[in-house]
N, C-alpha and C. Protein backbone atom coordinates (compact mmCIF):
# COMPACT_ATOMS: atom_id res chain seq x y z
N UNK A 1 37.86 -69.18 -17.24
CA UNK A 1 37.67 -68.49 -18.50
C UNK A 1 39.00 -68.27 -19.21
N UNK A 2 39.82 -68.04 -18.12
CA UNK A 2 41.17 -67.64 -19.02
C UNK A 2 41.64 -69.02 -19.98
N UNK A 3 41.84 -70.23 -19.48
CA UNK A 3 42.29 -71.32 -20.34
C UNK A 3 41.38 -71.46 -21.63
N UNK A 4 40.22 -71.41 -22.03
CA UNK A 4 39.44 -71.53 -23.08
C UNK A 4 40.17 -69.94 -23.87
N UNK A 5 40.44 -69.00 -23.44
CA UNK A 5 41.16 -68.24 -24.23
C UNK A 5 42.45 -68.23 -24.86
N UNK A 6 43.00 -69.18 -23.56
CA UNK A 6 44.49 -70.26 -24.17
C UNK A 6 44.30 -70.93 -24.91
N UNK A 7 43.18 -71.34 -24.91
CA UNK A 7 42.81 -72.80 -25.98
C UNK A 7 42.08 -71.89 -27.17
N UNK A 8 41.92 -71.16 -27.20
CA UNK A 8 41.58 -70.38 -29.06
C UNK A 8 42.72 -69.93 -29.04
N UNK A 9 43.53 -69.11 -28.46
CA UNK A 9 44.63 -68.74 -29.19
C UNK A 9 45.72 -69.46 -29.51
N UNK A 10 45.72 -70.83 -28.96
CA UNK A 10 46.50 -71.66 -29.42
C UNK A 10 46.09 -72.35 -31.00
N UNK A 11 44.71 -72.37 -30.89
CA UNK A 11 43.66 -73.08 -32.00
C UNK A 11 44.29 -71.83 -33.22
N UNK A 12 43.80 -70.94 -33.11
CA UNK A 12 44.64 -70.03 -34.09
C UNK A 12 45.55 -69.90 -34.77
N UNK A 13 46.38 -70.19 -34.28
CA UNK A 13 48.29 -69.83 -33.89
C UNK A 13 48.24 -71.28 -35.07
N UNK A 14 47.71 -72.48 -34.63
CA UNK A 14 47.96 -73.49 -35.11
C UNK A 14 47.11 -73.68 -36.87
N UNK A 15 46.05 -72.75 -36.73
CA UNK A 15 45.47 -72.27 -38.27
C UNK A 15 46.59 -72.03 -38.68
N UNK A 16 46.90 -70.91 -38.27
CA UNK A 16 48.06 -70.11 -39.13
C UNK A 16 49.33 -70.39 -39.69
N UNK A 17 50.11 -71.81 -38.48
CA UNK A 17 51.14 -72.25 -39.07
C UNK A 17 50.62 -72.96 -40.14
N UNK A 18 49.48 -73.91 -40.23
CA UNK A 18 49.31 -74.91 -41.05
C UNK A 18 48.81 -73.88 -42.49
N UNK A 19 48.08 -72.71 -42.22
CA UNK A 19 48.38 -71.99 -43.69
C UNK A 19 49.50 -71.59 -44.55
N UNK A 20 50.73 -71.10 -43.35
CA UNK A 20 51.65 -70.29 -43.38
C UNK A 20 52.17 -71.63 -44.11
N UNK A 21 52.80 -72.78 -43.40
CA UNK A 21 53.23 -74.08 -44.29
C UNK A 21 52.89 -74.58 -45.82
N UNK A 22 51.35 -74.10 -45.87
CA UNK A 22 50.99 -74.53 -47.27
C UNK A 22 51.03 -73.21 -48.14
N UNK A 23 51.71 -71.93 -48.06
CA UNK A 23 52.18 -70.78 -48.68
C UNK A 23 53.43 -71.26 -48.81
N UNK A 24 54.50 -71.74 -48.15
CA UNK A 24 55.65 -71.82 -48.51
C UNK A 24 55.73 -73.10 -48.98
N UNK A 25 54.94 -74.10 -49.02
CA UNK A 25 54.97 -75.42 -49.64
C UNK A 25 54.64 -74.80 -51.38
N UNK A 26 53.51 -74.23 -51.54
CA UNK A 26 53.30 -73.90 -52.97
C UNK A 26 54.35 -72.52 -53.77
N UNK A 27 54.99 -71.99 -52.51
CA UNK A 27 55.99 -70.92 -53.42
C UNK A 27 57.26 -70.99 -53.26
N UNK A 28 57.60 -72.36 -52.90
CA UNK A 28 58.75 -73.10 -52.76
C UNK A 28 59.44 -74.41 -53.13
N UNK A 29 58.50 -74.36 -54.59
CA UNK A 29 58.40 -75.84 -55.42
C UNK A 29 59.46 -75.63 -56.20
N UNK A 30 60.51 -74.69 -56.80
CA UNK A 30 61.37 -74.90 -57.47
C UNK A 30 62.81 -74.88 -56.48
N UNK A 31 62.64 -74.76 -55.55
CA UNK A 31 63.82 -74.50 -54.43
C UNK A 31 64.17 -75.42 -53.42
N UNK A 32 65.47 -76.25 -54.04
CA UNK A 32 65.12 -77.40 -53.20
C UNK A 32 65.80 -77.18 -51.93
N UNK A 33 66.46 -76.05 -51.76
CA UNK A 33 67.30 -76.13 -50.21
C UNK A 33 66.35 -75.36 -49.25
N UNK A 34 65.13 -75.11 -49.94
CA UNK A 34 64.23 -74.13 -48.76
C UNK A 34 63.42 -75.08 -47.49
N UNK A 35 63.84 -74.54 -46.30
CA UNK A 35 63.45 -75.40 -45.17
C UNK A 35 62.22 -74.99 -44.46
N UNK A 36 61.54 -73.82 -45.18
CA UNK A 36 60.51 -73.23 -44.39
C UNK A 36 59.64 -74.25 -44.54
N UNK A 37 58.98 -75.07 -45.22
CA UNK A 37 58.00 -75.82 -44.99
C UNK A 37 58.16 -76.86 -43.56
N UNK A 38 59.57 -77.13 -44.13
CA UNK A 38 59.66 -78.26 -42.91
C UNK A 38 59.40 -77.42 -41.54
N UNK A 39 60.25 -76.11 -41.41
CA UNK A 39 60.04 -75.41 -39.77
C UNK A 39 59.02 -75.00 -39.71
N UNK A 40 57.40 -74.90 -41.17
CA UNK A 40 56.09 -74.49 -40.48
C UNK A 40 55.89 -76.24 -40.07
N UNK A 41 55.77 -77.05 -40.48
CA UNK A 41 55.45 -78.56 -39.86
C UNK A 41 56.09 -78.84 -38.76
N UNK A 42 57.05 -78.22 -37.94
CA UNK A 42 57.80 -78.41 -36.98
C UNK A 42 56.72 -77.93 -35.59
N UNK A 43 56.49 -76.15 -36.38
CA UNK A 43 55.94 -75.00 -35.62
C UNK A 43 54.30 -75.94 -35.25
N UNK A 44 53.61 -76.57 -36.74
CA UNK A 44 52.52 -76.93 -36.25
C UNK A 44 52.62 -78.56 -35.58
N UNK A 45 53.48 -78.85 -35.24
CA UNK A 45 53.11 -80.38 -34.37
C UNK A 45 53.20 -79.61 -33.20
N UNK A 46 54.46 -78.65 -33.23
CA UNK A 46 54.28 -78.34 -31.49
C UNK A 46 53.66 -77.89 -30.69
N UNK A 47 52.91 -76.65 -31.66
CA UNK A 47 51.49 -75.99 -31.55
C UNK A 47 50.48 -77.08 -31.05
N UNK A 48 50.22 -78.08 -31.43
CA UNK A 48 48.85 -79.10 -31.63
C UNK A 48 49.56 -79.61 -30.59
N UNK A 49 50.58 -80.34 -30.21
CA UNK A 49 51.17 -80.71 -28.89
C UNK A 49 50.40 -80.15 -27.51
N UNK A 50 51.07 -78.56 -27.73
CA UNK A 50 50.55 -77.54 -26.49
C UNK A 50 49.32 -77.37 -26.47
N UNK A 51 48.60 -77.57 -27.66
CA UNK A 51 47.07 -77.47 -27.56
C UNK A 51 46.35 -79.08 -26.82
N UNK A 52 47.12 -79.97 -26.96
CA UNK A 52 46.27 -80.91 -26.27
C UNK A 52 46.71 -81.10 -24.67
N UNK A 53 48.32 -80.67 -24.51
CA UNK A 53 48.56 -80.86 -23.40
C UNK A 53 47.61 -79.47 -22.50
N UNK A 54 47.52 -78.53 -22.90
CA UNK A 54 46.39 -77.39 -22.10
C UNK A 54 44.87 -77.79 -22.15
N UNK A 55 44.48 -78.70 -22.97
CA UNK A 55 43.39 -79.04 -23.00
C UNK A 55 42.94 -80.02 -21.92
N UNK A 56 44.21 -81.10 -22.10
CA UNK A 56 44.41 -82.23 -20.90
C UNK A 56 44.23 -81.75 -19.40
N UNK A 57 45.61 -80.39 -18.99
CA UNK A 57 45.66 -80.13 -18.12
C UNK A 57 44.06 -79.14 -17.45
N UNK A 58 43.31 -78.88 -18.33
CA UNK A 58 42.19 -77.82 -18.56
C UNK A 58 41.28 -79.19 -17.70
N UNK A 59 41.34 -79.99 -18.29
CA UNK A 59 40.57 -81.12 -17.46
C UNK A 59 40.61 -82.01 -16.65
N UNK A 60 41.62 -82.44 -16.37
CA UNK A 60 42.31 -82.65 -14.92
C UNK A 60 41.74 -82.14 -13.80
N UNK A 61 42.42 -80.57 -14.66
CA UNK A 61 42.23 -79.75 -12.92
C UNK A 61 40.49 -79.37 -12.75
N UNK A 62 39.96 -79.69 -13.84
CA UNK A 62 38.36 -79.04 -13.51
C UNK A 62 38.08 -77.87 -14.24
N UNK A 63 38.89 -77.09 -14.39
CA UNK A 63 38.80 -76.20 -15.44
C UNK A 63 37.92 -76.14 -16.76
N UNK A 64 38.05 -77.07 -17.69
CA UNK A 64 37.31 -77.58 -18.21
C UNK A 64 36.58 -78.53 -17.88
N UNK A 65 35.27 -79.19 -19.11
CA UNK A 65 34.37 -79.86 -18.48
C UNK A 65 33.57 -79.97 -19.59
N UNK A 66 32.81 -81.67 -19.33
CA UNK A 66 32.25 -81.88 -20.69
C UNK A 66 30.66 -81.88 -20.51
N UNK A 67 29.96 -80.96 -21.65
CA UNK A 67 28.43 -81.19 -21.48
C UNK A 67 28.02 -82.03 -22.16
N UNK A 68 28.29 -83.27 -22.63
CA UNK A 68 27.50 -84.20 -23.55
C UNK A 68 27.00 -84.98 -22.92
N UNK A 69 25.64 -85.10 -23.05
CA UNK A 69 24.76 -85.97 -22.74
C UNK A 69 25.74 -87.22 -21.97
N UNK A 70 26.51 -87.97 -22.52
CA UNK A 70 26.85 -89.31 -21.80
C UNK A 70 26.94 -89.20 -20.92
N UNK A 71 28.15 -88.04 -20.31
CA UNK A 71 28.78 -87.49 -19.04
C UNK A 71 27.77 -87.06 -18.16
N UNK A 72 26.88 -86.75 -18.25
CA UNK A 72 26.33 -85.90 -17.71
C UNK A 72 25.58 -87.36 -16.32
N UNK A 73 25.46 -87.23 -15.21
CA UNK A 73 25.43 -88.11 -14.32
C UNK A 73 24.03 -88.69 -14.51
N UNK A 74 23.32 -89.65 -14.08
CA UNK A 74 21.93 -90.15 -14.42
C UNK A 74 21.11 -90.11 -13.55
N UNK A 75 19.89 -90.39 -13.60
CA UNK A 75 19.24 -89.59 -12.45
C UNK A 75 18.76 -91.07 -11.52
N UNK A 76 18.37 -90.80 -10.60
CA UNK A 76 18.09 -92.31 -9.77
C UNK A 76 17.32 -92.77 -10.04
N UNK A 77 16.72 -94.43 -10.55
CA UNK A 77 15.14 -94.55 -10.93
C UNK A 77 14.50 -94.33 -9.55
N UNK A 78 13.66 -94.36 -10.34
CA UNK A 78 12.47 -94.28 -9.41
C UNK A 78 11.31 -95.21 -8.99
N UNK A 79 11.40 -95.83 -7.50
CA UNK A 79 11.06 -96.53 -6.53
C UNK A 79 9.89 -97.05 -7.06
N UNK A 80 9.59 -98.45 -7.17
CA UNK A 80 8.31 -98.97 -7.79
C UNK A 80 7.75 -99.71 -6.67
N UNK A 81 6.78 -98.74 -6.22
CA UNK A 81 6.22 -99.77 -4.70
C UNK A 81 4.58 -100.64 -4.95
C-alpha cells in the first residue's frame, strides 16, 4: 500500500511542476534572462523519471500488479471425451 501512495504523490508533485512551469512560462514572456521555466522542465522530467522508475521497481518486486484482462492467467480447456 505504501508504494501506490509513492506513486500519487509523485503523480502530484509532477501536476504541479508542469503547472508551476506553465505560470512562469506565461509571466515570464518579457524577461529573457528568467530561468524558472527551464528549472520547472528540469524539476518535471525528473519527477516523471522517479515516477516510472518506482513504478518499474513497484513491479518487479510484486508490489504492484496488473488486473487487465490479458494478464490475467487462462483457464485450462476443458477435456473433450
Amino acid at each position: 500500500m505504501g508504494i501506490k501512495i509513492l506513486i500519487m504523490v509523485e503523480f502530484i508533485a509532477l501536476v504541479i511542476a508542469l503547472s508551476s512551469g506553465l505560470v512562469f512560462l506565461l509571466k515570464d514572456i518579457g524577461v529573457p534572462d528568467s530561468k524558472r521555466t527551464l528549472y520547472a522542465l528540469g524539476t518535471r522530467v525528473s519527477l516523471a523519471a522517479l515516477l516510472m522508475l518506482t513504478i518499474a521497481y513497484g513491479l518487479q518486486t510484486g508490489k504492484l500488479r496488473s488486473n487487465a484482462p490479458w494478464d490475467q492467467p487462462r483457464p485450462a480447456p476443458a477435456a473433450n471425451h
